[in-house]
Protein backbone atom coordinates (compact mmCIF):
# COMPACT_ATOMS: atom_id res chain seq x y z
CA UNK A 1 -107.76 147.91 139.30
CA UNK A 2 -107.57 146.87 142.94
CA UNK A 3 -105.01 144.08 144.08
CA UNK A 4 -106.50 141.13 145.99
CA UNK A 5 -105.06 142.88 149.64
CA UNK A 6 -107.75 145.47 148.76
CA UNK A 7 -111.03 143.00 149.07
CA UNK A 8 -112.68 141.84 152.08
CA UNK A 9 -112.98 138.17 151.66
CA UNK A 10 -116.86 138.67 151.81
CA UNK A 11 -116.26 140.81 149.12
CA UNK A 12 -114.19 138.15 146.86
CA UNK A 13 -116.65 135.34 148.05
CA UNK A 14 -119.48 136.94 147.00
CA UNK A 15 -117.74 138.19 143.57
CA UNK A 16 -116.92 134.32 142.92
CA UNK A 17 -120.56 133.40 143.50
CA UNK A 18 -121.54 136.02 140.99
CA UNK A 19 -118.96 134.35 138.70
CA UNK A 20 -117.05 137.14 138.71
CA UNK A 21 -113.74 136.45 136.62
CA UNK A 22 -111.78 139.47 138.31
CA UNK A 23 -112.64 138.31 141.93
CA UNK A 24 -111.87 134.41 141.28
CA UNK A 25 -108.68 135.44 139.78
CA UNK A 26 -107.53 137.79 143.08
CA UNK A 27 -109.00 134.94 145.10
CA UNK A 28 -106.72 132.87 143.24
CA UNK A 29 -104.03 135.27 143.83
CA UNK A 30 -104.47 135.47 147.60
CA UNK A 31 -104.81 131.90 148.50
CA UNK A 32 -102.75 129.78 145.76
CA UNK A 33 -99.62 130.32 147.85
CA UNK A 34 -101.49 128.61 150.79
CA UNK A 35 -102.85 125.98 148.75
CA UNK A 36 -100.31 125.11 146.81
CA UNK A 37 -97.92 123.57 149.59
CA UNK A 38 -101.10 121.63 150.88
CA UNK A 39 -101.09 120.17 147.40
CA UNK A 40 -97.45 119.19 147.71
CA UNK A 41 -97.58 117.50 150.69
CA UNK A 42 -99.82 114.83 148.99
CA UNK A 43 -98.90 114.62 145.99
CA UNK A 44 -95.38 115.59 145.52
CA UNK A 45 -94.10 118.52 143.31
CA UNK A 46 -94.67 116.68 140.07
CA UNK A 47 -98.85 116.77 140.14
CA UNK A 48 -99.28 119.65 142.63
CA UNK A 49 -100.31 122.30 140.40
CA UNK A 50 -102.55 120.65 138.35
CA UNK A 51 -104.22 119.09 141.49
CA UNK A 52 -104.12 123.11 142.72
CA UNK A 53 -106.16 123.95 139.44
CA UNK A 54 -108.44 121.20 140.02
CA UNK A 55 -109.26 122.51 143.45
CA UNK A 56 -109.78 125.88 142.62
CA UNK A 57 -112.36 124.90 139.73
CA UNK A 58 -114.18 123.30 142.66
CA UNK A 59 -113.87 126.17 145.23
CA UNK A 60 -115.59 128.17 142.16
CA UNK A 61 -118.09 125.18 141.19
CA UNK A 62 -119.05 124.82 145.07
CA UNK A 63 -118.65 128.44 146.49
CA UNK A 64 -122.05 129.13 146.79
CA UNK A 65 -122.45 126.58 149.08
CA UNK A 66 -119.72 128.29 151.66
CA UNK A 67 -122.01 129.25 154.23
CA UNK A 68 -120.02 131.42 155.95
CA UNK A 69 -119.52 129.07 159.37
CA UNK A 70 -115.92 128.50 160.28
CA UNK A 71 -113.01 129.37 158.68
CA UNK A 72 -113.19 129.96 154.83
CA UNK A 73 -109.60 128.67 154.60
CA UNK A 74 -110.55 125.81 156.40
CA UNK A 75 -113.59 125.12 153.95
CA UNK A 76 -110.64 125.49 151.26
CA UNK A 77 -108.35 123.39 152.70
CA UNK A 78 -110.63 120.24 153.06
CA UNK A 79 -111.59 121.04 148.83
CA UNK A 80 -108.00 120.70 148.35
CA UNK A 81 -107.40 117.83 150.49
CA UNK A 82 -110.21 115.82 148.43
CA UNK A 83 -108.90 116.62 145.30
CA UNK A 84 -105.58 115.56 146.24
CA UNK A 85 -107.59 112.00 147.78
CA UNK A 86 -109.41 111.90 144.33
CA UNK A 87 -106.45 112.24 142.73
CA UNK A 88 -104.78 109.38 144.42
CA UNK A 89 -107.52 107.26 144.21
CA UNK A 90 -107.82 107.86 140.74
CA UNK A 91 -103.88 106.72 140.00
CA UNK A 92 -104.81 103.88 142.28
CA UNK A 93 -101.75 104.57 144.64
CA UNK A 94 -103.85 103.36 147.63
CA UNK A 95 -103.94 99.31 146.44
CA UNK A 96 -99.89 99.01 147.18
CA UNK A 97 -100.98 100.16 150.96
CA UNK A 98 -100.10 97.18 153.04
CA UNK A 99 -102.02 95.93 156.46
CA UNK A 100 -99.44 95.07 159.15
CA UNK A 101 -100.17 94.83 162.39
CA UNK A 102 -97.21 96.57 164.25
CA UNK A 103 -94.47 98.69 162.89
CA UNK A 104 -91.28 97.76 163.90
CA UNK A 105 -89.76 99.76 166.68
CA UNK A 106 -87.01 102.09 165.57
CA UNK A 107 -86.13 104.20 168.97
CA UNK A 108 -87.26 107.54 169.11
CA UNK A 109 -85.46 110.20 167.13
CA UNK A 110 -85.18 112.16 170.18
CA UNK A 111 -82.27 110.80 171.62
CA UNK A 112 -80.40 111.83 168.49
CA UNK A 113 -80.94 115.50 168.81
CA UNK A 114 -81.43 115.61 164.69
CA UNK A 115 -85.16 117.08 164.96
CA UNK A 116 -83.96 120.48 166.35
CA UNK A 117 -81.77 120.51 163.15
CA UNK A 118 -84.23 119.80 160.45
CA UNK A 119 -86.23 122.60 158.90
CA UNK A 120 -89.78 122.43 158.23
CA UNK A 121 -89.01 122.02 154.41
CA UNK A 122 -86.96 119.58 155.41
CA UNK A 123 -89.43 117.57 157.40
CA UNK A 124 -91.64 117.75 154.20
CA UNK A 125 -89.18 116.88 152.12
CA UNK A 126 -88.79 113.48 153.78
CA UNK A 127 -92.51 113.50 154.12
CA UNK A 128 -92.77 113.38 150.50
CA UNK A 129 -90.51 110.42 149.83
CA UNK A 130 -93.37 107.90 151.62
CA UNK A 131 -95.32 106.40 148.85
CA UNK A 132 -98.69 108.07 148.02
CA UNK A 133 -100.46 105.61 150.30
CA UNK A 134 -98.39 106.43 153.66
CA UNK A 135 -97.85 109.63 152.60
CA UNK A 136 -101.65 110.27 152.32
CA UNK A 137 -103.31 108.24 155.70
CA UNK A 138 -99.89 110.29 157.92
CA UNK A 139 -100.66 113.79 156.33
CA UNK A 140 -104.79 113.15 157.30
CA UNK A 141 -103.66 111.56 160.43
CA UNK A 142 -100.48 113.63 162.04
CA UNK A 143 -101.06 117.07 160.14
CA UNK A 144 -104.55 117.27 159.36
CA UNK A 145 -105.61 116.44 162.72
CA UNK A 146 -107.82 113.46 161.23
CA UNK A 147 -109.34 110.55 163.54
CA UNK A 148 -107.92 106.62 162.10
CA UNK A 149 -111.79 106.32 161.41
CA UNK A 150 -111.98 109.60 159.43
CA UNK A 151 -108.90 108.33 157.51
CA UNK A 152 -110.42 105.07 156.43
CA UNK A 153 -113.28 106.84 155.13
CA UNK A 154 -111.33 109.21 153.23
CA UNK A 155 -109.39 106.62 151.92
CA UNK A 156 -111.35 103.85 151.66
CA UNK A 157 -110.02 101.44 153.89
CA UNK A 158 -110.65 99.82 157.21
CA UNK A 159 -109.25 101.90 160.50
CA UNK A 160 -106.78 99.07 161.08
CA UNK A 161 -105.30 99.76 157.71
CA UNK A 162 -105.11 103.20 158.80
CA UNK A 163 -103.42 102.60 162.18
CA UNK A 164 -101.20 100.59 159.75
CA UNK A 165 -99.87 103.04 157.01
CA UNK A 166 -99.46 106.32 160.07
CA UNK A 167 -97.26 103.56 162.31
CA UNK A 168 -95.21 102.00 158.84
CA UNK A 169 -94.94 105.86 157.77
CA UNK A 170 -93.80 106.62 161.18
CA UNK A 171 -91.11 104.33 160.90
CA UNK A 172 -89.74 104.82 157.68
CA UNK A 173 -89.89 108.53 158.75
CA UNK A 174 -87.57 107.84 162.03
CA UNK A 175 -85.66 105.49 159.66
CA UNK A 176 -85.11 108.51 157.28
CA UNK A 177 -84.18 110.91 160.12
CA UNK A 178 -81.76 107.90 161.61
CA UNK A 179 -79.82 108.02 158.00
CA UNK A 180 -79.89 112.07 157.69
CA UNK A 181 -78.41 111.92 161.14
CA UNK A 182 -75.84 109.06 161.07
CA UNK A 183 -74.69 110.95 157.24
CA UNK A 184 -74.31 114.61 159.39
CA UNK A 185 -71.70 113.00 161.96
C-alpha cells in the first residue's frame, strides 16, 4: 500500500470524490498536521480535534465541488475556518463580544525588545488566551488576511464591532506581552 507522499493531490482529490476510503484517509494523513493548528488557533486545544473531524467530513461532503482554481489548501483552509466560526457561533461565544469605540493605548511593544524573544508558539499561545470572540474577529483579521467587512459577515456583526474586538484584542495582546516582559527582567 502506498503512503500519502506517493499520490499526486489530483490523484487523492479525485479518489475522495469517488469516495474512496483509502484516499480520504492519506488525505487525512497529509493535511491533518496543517489543519489541525488552524483549528487551535480558534478554538483552543480543548475542541480542536473534534472541530478538525468536523472539517474533514465537510472537505469529503463538499470535495466535488473543488474546482481545481487556486490553491487546494487554501479551499481547505477556509472549510476549516467555517467550521471553527460554526462552532463558535454555535457555543454562542460571539454575544460576550463588546462594541467600544477605541482601545485604550498601551505603547507599542516595540520599544521593549520582547517580540524578537517570543516564539511563534508563543505568540499563539497568548493568542489563545483572548476569549473566543477576540480571538476569532483578530485571527480573520491579522492572520487570515480578512477585510473588517469580511469579518462582520463571518461573524455576524457590524464592521464597527469588528474594528472593535481586532483593536481590544490588540491591546490585551500588548498588555500580555507588557507582563511576559516586565516577569523576564
Amino acid at each position: 500500500m502506498r503512503d500519502s507522499s506517493t499520490y499526486t493531490e489530483a490523484e487523492l482529490i479525485a479518489g475522495c470524490v469517488r469516495g474512496d476510503r483509502n484516499a480520504q484517509r492519506l488525505l487525512y494523513e497529509r493535511y491533518a498536521s496543517v489543519m489541525y493548528p488552524v483549528c487551535v488557533r480558534y478554538m483552543g486545544r480543548e475542541d480542536a480535534k473534534d472541530v478538525l473531524q468536523d472539517g474533514f467530513l465537510t472537505v469529503f461532503d463538499k470535495i466535488d465541488t473543488y474546482k481545481g482554481e487556486g490553491s487546494f489548501e487554501g479551499w481547505m483552509r477556509k472549510i476549516f475556518v467555517n467550521a471553527c466560526l460554526m462552532r463558535i457561533r454555535k457555543g454562542d461565544a460571539l454575544r460576550f463580544t463588546e462594541d467600544i469605540t477605541e482601545a485604550p493605548e498601551l505603547g507599542g511593544v516595540e520599544e521593549y525588545g520582547v517580540l524578537e524573544q517570543l516564539g511563534t508558539k508563543e505568540i499563539l499561545d497568548l493568542i489563545a488566551q483572548l476569549s473566543p470572540g477576540l480571538r476569532s474577529a483578530f485571527n480573520l483579521f491579522v492572520l487570515e488576511g480578512y477585510t473588517h467587512e469580511e469579518v462582520a459577515e463571518a461573524l455576524g456583526m457590524t464592521e464597527q464591532s469588528s474594528r472593535s474586538q481586532v483593536s481590544r484584542a490588540r491591546s490585551l495582546l500588548q498588555k500580555k506581552i507588557k507582563e511576559l516582559y516586565n516577569g523576564k527582567k
